[in-house]
Protein backbone atom coordinates (compact mmCIF):
# COMPACT_ATOMS: atom_id res chain seq x y z
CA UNK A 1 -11.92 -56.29 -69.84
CA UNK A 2 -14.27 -57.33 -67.39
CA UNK A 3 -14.15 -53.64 -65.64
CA UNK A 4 -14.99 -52.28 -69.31
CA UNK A 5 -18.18 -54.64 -69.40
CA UNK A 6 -19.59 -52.97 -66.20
CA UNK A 7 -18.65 -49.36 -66.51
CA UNK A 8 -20.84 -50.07 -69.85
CA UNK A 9 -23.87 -51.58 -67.96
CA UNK A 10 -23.74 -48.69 -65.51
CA UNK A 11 -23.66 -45.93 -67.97
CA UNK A 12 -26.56 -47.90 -69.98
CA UNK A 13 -28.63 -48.43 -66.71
CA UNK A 14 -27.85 -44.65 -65.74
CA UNK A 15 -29.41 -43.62 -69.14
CA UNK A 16 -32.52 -45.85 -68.86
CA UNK A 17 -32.77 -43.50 -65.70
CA UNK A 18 -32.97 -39.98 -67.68
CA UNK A 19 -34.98 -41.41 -69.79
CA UNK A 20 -37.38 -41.96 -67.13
CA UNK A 21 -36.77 -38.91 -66.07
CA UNK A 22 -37.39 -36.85 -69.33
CA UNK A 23 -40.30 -38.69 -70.07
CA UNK A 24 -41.78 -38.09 -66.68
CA UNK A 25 -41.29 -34.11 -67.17
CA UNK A 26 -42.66 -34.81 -70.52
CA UNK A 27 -46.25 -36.12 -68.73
CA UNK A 28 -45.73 -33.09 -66.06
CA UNK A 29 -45.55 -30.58 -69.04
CA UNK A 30 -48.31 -32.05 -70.51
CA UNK A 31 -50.67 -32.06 -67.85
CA UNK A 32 -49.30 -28.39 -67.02
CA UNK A 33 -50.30 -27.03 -70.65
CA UNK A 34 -53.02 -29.54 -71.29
CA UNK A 35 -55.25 -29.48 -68.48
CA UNK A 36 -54.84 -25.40 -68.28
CA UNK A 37 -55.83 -25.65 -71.65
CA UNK A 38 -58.99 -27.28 -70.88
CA UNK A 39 -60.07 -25.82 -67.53
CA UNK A 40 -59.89 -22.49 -69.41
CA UNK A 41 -62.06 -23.79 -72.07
CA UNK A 42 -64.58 -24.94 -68.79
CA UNK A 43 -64.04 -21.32 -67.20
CA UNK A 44 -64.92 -19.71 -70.28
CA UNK A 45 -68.10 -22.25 -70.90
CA UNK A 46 -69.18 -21.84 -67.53
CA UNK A 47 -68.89 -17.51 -67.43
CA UNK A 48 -70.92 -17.39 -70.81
CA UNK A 49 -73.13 -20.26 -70.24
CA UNK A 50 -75.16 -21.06 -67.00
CA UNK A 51 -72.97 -19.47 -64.25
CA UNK A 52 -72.02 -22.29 -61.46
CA UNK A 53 -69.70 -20.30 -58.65
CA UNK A 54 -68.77 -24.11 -57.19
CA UNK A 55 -67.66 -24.97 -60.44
CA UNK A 56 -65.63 -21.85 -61.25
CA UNK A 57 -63.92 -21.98 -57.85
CA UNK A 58 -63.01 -25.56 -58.53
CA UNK A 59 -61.65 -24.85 -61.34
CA UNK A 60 -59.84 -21.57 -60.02
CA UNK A 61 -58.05 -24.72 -57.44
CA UNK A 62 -57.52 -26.60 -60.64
CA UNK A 63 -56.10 -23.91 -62.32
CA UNK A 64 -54.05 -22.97 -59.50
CA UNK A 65 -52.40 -26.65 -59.23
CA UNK A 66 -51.50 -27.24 -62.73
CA UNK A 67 -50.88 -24.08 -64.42
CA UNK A 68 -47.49 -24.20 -66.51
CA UNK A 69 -44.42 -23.42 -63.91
CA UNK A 70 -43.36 -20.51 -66.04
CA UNK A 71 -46.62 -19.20 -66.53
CA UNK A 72 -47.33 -19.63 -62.91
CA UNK A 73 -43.98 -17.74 -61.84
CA UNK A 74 -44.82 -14.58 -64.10
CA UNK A 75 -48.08 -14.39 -62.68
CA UNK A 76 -46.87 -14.54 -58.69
CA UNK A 77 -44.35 -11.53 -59.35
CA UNK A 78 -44.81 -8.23 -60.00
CA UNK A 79 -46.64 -8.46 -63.30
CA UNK A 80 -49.36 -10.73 -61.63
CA UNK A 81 -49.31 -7.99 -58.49
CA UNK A 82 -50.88 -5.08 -61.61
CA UNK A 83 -52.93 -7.62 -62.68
CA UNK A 84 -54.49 -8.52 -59.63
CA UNK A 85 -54.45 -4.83 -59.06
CA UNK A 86 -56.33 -4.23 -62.25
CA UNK A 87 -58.91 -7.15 -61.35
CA UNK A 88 -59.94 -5.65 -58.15
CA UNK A 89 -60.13 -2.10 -59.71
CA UNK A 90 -62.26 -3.35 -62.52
CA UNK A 91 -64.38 -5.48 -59.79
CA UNK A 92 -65.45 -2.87 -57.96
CA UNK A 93 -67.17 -0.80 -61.50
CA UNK A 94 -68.54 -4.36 -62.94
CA UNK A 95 -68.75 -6.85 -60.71
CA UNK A 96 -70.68 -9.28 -62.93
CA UNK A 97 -68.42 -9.34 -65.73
CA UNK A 98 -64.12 -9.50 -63.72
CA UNK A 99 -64.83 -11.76 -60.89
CA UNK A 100 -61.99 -11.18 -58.43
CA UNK A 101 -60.83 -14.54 -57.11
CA UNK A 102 -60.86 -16.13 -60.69
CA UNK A 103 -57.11 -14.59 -60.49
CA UNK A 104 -56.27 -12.83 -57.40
CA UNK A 105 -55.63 -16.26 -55.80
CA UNK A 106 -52.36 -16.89 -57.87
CA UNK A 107 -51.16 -13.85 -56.38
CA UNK A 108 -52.23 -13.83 -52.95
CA UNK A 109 -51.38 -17.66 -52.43
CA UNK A 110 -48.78 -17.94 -49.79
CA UNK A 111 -45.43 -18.89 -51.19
CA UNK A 112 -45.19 -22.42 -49.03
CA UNK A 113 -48.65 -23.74 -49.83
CA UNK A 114 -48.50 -22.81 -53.48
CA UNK A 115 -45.14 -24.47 -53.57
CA UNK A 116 -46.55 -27.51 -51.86
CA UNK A 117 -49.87 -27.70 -54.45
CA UNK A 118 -47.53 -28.07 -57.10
CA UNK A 119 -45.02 -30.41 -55.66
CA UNK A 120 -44.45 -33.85 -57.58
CA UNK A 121 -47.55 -35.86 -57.10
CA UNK A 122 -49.96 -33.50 -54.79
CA UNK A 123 -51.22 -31.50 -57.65
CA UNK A 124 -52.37 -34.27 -59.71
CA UNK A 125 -54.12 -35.72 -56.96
CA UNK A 126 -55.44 -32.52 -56.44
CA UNK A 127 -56.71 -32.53 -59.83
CA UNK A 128 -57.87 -35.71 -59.92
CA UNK A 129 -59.96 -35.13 -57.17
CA UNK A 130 -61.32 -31.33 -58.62
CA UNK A 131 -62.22 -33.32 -62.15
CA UNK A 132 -64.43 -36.05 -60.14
CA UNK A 133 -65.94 -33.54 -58.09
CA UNK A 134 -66.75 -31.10 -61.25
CA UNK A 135 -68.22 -34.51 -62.92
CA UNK A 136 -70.36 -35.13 -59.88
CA UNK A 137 -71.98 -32.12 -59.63
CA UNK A 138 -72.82 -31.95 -63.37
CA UNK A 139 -74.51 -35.09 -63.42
CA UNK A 140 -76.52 -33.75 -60.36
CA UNK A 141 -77.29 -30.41 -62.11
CA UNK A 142 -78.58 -32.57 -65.49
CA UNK A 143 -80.39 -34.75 -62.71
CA UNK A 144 -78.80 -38.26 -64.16
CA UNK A 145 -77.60 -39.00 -67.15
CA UNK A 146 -80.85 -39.89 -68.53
CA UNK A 147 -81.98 -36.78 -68.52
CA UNK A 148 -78.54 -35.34 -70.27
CA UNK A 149 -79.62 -33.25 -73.46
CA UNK A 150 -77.08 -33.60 -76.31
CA UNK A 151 -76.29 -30.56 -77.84
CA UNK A 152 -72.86 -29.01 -79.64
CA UNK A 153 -72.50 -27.03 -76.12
CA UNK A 154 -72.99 -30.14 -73.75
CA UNK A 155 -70.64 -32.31 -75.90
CA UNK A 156 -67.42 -30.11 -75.68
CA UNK A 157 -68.35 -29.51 -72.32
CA UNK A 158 -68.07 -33.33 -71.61
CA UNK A 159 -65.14 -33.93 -73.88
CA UNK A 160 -63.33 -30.89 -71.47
CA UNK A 161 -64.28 -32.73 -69.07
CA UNK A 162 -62.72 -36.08 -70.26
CA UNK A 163 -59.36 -33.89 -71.19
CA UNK A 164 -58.86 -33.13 -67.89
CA UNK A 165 -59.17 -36.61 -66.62
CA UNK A 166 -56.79 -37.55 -69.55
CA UNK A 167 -54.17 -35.25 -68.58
CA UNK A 168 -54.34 -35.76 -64.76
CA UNK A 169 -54.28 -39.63 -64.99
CA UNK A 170 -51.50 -39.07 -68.32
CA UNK A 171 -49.60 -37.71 -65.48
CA UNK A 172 -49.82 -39.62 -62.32
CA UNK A 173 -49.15 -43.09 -64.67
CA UNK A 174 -45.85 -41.88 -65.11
């Protein structure tokens, strides 16, 4: 009897475990999809708004860190190698409009470095530090936040912003 009383406890501490577990890849999935989701939304602000090339490479390195694992593994094989072709083709007839490196760099990455930006807790960190240095230099463009104007544009900006905070910090509390 007493043997039946611990093989319980194990298999009830074992499945405290995977729920860990799922809810962790839970938080991973949803600062994958999430913050891709939002640093999109920033690229595509950012390309039809004032054009910033600091902030559009940072958020190429965001991008790069937490795009969605099967997204990400389409795009390095032979699909993303047209694509990339395609991107360079079309950069060289309108350079202002396809900027190369917003997507060459998933497909020139090296396989060992772009497996190590997206190992368990690098890319958030990553992240975390791309979101406070995109904050930093938009406070320094608006001079202060005194001199912030509200506006419909400014606010979702902000509140893109904010999303990819909640996402990367959603992710490393877990």
């Amino acid at each position: 009897m007493l043997t039946f009383g611990l093989a319980d406890m194990e298999m009830k501490l074992n499945s405290s475990f995977a729920e860990s577990d799922i809810g962790s890849t839970q938080a991973r999935a949803a600062f994958q999809w999430g913050g891709t989701i939002f640093a999109i939304i920033l690229l595509l602000m950012n390309q039809t708004g004032r054009r910033s090339h600091l902030l559009t490479n940072l958020l190429v390195l965001y991008l790069l860190a937490s795009f969605p694992t099967v997204l990400f593994k389409l795009v390095r094989g032979q699909f993303g190698c047209w694509i990339a072709f395609l991107a360079v083709a079309s950069n060289l007839f309108f350079p202002e409009i396809f900027p190369v490196p917003l997507f060459i760099l998933f497909v020139i990455t090296l396989d060992w470095l772009a497996d190590m930006l997206r190992d368990d807790n690098v890319p958030a960190i990553l992240c975390l530090v791309i979101a406070i240095l995109i904050t930093q230099t938009e406070i320094c463009r608006a001079r202060g936040l005194e001199n912030c104007q509200c506006s419909c544009y400014c606010l979702s900006y902000w509140f893109s912003i904010a999303c990819l905070f909640f996402f990367t910090i959603l992710y490393l509390a877990t």
